[in-house]
PDB file of N, CA and C in Angstrom:
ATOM      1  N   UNK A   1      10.833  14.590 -18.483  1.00  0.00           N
ATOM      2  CA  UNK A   1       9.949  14.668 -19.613  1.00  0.00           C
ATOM      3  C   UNK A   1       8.519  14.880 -19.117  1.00  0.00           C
ATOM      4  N   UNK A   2       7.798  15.836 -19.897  1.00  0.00           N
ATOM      5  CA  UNK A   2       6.506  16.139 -19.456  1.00  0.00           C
ATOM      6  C   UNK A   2       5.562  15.574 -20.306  1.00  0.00           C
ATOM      7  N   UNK A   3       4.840  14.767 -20.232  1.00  0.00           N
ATOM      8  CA  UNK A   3       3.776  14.326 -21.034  1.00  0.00           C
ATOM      9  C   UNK A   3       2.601  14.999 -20.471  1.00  0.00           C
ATOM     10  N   UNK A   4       1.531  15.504 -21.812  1.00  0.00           N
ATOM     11  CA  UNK A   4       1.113  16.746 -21.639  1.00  0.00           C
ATOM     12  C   UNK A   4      -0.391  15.718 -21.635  1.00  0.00           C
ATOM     13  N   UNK A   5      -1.520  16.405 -20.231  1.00  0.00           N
ATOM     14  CA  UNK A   5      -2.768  15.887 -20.694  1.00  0.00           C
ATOM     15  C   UNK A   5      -2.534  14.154 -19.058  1.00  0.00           C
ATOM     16  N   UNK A   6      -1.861  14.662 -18.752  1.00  0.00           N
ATOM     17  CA  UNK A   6      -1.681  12.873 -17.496  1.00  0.00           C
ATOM     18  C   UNK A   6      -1.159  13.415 -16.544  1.00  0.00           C
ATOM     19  N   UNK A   7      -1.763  12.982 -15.546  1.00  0.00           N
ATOM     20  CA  UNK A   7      -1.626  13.109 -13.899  1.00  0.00           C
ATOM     21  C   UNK A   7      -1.312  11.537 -13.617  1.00  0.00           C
ATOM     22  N   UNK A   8      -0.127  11.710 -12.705  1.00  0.00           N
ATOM     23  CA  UNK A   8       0.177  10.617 -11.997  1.00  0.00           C
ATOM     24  C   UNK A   8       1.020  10.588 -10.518  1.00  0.00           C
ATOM     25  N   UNK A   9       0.545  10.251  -9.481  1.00  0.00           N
ATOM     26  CA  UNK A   9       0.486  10.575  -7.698  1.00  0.00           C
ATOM     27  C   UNK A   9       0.927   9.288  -7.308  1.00  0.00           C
ATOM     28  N   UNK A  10       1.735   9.325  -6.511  1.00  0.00           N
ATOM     29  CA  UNK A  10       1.763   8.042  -5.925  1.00  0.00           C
ATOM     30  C   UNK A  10       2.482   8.296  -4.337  1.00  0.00           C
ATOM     31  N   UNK A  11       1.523   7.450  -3.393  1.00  0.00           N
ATOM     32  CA  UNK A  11       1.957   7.993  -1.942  1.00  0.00           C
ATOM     33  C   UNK A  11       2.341   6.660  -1.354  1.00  0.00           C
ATOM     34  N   UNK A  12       3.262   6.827  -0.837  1.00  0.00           N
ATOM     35  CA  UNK A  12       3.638   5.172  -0.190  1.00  0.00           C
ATOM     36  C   UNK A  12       3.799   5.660   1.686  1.00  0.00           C
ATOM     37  N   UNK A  13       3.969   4.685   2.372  1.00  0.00           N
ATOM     38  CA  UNK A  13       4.086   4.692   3.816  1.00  0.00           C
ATOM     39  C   UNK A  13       4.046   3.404   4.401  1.00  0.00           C
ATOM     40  N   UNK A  14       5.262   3.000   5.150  1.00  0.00           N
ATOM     41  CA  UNK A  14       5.881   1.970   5.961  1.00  0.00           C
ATOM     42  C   UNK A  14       6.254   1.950   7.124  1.00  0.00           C
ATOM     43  N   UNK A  15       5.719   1.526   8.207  1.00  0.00           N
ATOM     44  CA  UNK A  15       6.193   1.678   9.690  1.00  0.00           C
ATOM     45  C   UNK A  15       6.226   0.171   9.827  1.00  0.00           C
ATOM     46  N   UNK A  16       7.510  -0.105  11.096  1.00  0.00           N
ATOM     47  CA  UNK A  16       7.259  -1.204  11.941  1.00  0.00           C
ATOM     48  C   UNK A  16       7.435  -0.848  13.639  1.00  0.00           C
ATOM     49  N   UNK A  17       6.413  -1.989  14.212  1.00  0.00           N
ATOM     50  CA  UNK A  17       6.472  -1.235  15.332  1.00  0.00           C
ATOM     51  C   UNK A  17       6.101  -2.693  16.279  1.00  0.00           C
ATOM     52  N   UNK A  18       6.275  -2.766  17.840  1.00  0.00           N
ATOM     53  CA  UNK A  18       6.080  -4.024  18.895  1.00  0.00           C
ATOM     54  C   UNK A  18       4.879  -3.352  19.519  1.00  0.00           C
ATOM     55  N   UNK A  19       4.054  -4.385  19.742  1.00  0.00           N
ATOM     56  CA  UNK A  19       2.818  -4.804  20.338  1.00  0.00           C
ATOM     57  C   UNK A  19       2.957  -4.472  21.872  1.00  0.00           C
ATOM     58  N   UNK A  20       4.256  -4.461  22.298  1.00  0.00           N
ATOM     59  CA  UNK A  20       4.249  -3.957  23.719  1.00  0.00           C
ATOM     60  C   UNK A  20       3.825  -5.072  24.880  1.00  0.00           C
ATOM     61  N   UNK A  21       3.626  -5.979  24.007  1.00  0.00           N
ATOM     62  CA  UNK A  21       2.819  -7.225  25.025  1.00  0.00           C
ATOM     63  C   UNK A  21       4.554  -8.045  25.423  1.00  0.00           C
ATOM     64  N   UNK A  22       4.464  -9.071  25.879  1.00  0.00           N
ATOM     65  CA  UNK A  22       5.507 -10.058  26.575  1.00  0.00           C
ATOM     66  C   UNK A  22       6.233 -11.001  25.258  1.00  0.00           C
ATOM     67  N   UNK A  23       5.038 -10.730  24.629  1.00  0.00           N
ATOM     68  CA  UNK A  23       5.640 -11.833  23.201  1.00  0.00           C
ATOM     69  C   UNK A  23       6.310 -11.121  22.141  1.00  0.00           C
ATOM     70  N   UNK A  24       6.455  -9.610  22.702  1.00  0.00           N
ATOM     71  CA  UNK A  24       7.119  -9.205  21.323  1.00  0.00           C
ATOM     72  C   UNK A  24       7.093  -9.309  20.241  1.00  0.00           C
ATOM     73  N   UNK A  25       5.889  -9.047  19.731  1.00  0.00           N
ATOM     74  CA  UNK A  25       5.782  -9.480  18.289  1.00  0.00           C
ATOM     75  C   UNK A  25       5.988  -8.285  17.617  1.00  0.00           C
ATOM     76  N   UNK A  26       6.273  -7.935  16.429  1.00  0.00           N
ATOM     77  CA  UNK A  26       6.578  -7.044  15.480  1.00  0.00           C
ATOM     78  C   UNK A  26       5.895  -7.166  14.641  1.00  0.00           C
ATOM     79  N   UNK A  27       5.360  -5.681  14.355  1.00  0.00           N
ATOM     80  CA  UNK A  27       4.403  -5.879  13.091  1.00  0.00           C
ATOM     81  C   UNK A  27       4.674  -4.629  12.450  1.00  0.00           C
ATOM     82  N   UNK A  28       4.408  -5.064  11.080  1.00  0.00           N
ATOM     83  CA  UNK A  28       5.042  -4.053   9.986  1.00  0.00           C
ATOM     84  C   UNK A  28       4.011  -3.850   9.366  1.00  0.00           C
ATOM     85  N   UNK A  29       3.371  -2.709   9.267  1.00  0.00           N
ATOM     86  CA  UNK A  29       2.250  -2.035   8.497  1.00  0.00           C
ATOM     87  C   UNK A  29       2.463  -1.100   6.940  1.00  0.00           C
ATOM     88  N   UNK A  30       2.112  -1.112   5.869  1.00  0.00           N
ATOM     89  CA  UNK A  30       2.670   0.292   4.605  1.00  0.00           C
ATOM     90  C   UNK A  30       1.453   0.096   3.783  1.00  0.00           C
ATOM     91  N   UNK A  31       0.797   1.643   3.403  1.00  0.00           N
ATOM     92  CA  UNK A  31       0.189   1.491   2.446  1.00  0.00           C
ATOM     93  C   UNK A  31       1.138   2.052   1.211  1.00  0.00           C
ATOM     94  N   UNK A  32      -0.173   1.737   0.273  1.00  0.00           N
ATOM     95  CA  UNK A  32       0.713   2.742  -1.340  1.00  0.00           C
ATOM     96  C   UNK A  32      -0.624   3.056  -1.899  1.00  0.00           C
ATOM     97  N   UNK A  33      -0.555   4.545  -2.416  1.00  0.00           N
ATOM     98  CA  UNK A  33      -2.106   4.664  -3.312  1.00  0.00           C
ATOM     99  C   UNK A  33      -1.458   5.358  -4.467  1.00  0.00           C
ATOM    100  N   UNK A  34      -1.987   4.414  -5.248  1.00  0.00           N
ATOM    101  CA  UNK A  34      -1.158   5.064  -6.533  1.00  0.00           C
ATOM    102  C   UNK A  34      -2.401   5.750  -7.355  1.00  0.00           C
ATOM    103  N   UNK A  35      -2.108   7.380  -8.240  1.00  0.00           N
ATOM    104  CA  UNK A  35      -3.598   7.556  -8.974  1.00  0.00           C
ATOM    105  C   UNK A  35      -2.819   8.117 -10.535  1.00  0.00           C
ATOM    106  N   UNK A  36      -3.703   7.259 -11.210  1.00  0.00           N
ATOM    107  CA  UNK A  36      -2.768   7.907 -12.841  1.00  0.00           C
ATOM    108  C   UNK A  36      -4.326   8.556 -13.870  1.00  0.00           C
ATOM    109  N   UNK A  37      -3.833   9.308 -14.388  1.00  0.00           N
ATOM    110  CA  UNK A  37      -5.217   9.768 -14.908  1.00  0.00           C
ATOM    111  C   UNK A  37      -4.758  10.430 -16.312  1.00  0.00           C
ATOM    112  N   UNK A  38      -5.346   9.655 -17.418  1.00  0.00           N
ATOM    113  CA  UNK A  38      -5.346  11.201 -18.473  1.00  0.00           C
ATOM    114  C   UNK A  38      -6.626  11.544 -18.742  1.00  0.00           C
ATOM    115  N   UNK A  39      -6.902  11.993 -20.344  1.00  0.00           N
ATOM    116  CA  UNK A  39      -8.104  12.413 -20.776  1.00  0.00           C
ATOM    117  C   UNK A  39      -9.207  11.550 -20.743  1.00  0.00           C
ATOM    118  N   UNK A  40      -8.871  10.176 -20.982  1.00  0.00           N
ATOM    119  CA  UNK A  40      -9.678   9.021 -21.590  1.00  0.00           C
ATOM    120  C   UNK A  40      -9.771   8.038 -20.386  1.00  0.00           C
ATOM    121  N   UNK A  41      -9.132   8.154 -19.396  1.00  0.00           N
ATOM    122  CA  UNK A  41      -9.272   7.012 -18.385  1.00  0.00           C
ATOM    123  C   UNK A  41      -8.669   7.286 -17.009  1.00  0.00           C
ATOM    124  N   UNK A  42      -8.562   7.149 -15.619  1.00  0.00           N
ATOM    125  CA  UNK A  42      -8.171   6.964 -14.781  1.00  0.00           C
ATOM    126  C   UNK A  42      -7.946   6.165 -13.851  1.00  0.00           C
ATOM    127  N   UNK A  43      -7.073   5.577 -13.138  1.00  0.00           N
ATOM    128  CA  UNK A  43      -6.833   4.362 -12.348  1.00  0.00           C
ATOM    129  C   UNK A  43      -6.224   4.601 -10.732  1.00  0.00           C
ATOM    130  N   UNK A  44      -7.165   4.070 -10.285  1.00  0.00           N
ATOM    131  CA  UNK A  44      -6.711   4.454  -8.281  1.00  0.00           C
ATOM    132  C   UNK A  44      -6.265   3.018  -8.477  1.00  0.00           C
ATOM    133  N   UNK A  45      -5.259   2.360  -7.341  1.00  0.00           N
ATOM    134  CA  UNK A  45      -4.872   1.863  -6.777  1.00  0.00           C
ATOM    135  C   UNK A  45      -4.699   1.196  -5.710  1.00  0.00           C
ATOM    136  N   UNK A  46      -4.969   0.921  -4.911  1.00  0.00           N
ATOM    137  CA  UNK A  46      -4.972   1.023  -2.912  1.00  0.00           C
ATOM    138  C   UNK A  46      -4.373  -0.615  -2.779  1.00  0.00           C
ATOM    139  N   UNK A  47      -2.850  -0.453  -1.821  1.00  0.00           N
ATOM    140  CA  UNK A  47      -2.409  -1.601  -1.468  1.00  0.00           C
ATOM    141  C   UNK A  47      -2.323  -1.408   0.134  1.00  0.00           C
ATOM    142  N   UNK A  48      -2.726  -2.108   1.022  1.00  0.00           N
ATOM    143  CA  UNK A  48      -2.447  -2.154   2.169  1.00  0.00           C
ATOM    144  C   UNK A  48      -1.874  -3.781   2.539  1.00  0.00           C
ATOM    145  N   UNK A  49      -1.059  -3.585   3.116  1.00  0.00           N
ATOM    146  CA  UNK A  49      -0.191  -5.079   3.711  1.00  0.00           C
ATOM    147  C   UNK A  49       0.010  -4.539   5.599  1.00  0.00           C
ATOM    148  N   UNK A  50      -0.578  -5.820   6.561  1.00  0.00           N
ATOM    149  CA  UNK A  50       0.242  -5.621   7.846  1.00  0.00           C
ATOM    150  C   UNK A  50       0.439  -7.250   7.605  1.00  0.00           C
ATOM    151  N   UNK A  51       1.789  -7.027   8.924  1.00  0.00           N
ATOM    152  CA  UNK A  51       2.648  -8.903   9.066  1.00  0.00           C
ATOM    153  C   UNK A  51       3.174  -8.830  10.401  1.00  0.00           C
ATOM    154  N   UNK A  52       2.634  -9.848  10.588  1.00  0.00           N
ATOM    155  CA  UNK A  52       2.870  -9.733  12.088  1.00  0.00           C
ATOM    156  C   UNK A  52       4.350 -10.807  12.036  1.00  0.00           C
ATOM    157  N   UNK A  53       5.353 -10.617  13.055  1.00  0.00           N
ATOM    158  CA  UNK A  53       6.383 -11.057  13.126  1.00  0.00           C
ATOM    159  C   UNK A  53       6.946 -11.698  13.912  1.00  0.00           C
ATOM    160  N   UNK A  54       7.160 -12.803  14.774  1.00  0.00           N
ATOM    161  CA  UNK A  54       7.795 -13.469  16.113  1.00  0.00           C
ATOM    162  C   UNK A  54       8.990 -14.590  16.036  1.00  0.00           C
ATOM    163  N   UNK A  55      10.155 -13.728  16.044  1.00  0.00           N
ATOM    164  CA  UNK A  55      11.432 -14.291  16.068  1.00  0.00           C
ATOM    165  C   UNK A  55      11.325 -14.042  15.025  1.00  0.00           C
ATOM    166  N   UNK A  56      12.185 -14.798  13.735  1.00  0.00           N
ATOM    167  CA  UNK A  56      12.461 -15.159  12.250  1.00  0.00           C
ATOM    168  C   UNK A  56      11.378 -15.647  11.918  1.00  0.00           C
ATOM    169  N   UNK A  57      10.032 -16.046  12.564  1.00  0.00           N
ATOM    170  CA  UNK A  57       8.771 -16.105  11.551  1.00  0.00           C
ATOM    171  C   UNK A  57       7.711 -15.064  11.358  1.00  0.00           C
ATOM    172  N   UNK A  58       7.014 -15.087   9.922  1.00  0.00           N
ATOM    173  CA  UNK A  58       5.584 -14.382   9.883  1.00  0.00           C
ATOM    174  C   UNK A  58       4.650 -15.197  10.475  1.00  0.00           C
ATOM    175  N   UNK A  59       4.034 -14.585  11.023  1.00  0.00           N
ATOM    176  CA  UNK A  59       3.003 -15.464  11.802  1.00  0.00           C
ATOM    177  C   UNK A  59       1.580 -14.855  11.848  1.00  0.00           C
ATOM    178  N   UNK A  60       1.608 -13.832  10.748  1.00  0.00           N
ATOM    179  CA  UNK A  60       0.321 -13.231  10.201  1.00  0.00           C
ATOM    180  C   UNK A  60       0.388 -12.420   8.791  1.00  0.00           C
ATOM    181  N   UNK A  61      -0.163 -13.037   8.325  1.00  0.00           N
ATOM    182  CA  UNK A  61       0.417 -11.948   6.544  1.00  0.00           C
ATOM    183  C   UNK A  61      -1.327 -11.302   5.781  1.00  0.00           C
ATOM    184  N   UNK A  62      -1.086  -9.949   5.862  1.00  0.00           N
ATOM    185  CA  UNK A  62      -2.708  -9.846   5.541  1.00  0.00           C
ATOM    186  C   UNK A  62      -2.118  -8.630   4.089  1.00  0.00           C
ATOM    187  N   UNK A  63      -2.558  -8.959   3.443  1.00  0.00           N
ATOM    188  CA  UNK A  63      -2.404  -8.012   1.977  1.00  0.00           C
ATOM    189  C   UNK A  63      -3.539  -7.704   1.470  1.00  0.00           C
ATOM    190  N   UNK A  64      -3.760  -6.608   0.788  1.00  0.00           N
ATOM    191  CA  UNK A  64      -5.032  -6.128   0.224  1.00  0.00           C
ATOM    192  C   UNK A  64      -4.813  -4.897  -0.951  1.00  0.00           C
ATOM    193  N   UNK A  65      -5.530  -5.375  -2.134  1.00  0.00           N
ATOM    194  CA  UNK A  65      -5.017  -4.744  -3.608  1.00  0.00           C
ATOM    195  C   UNK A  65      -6.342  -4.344  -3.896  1.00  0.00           C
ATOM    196  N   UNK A  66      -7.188  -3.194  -4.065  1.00  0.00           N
ATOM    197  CA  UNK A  66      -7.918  -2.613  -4.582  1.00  0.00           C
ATOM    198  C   UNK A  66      -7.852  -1.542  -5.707  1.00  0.00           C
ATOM    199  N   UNK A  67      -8.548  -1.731  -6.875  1.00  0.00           N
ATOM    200  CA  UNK A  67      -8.385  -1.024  -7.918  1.00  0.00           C
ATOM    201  C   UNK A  67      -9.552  -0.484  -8.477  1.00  0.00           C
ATOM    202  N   UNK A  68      -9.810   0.479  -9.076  1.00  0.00           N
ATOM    203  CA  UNK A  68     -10.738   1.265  -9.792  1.00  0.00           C
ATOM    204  C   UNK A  68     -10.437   1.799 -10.764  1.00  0.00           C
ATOM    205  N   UNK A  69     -11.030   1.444 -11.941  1.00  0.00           N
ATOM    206  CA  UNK A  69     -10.567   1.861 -13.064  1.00  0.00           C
ATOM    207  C   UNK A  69     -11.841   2.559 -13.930  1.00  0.00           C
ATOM    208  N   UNK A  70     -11.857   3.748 -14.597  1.00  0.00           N
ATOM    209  CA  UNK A  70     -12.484   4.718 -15.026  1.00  0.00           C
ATOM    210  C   UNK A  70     -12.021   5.136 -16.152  1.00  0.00           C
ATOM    211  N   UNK A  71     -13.031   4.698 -17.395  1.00  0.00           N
ATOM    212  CA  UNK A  71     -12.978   4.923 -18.733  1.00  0.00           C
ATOM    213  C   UNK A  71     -13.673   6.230 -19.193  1.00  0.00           C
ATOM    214  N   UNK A  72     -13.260   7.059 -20.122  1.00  0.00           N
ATOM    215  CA  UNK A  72     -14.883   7.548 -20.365  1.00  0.00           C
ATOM    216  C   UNK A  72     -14.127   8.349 -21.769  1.00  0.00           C
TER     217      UNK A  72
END
């Protein structure tokens, strides 16, 4: 279905990857930018999350939600 007059984008990306050091830690990085827009308003998005990982625990959790929102 096409709704006529709205743009909507959304880009996601997830890697995990080791530190290379002795402790092996694992850390998992993904953003997402989501952008929706019609005539009357538009909305960006921006999520970034990394977590750091050692054995079965998180042992670093950093998340970040930024939004912009545009009326007019």
């Amino acid at each position: 279905m096409v709704i006529e007059n709205q743009l909507e984008l959304a880009l996601r990306s997830a890697h995990t990857f080791l530190d290379g050091i002795d402790d092996e830690a694992e850390y998992t990085a993904g953003a997402n930018i989501f952008l929706h827009g019609t005539r009357q308003r538009t909305k960006l998005q921006i999520d970034y999350i990394l977590l750091q990982h050692s054995g079965v625990q998180t042992t670093y959790d950093h998340r970040v939600r930024m939004q912009l929102h545009v009326a007019f």
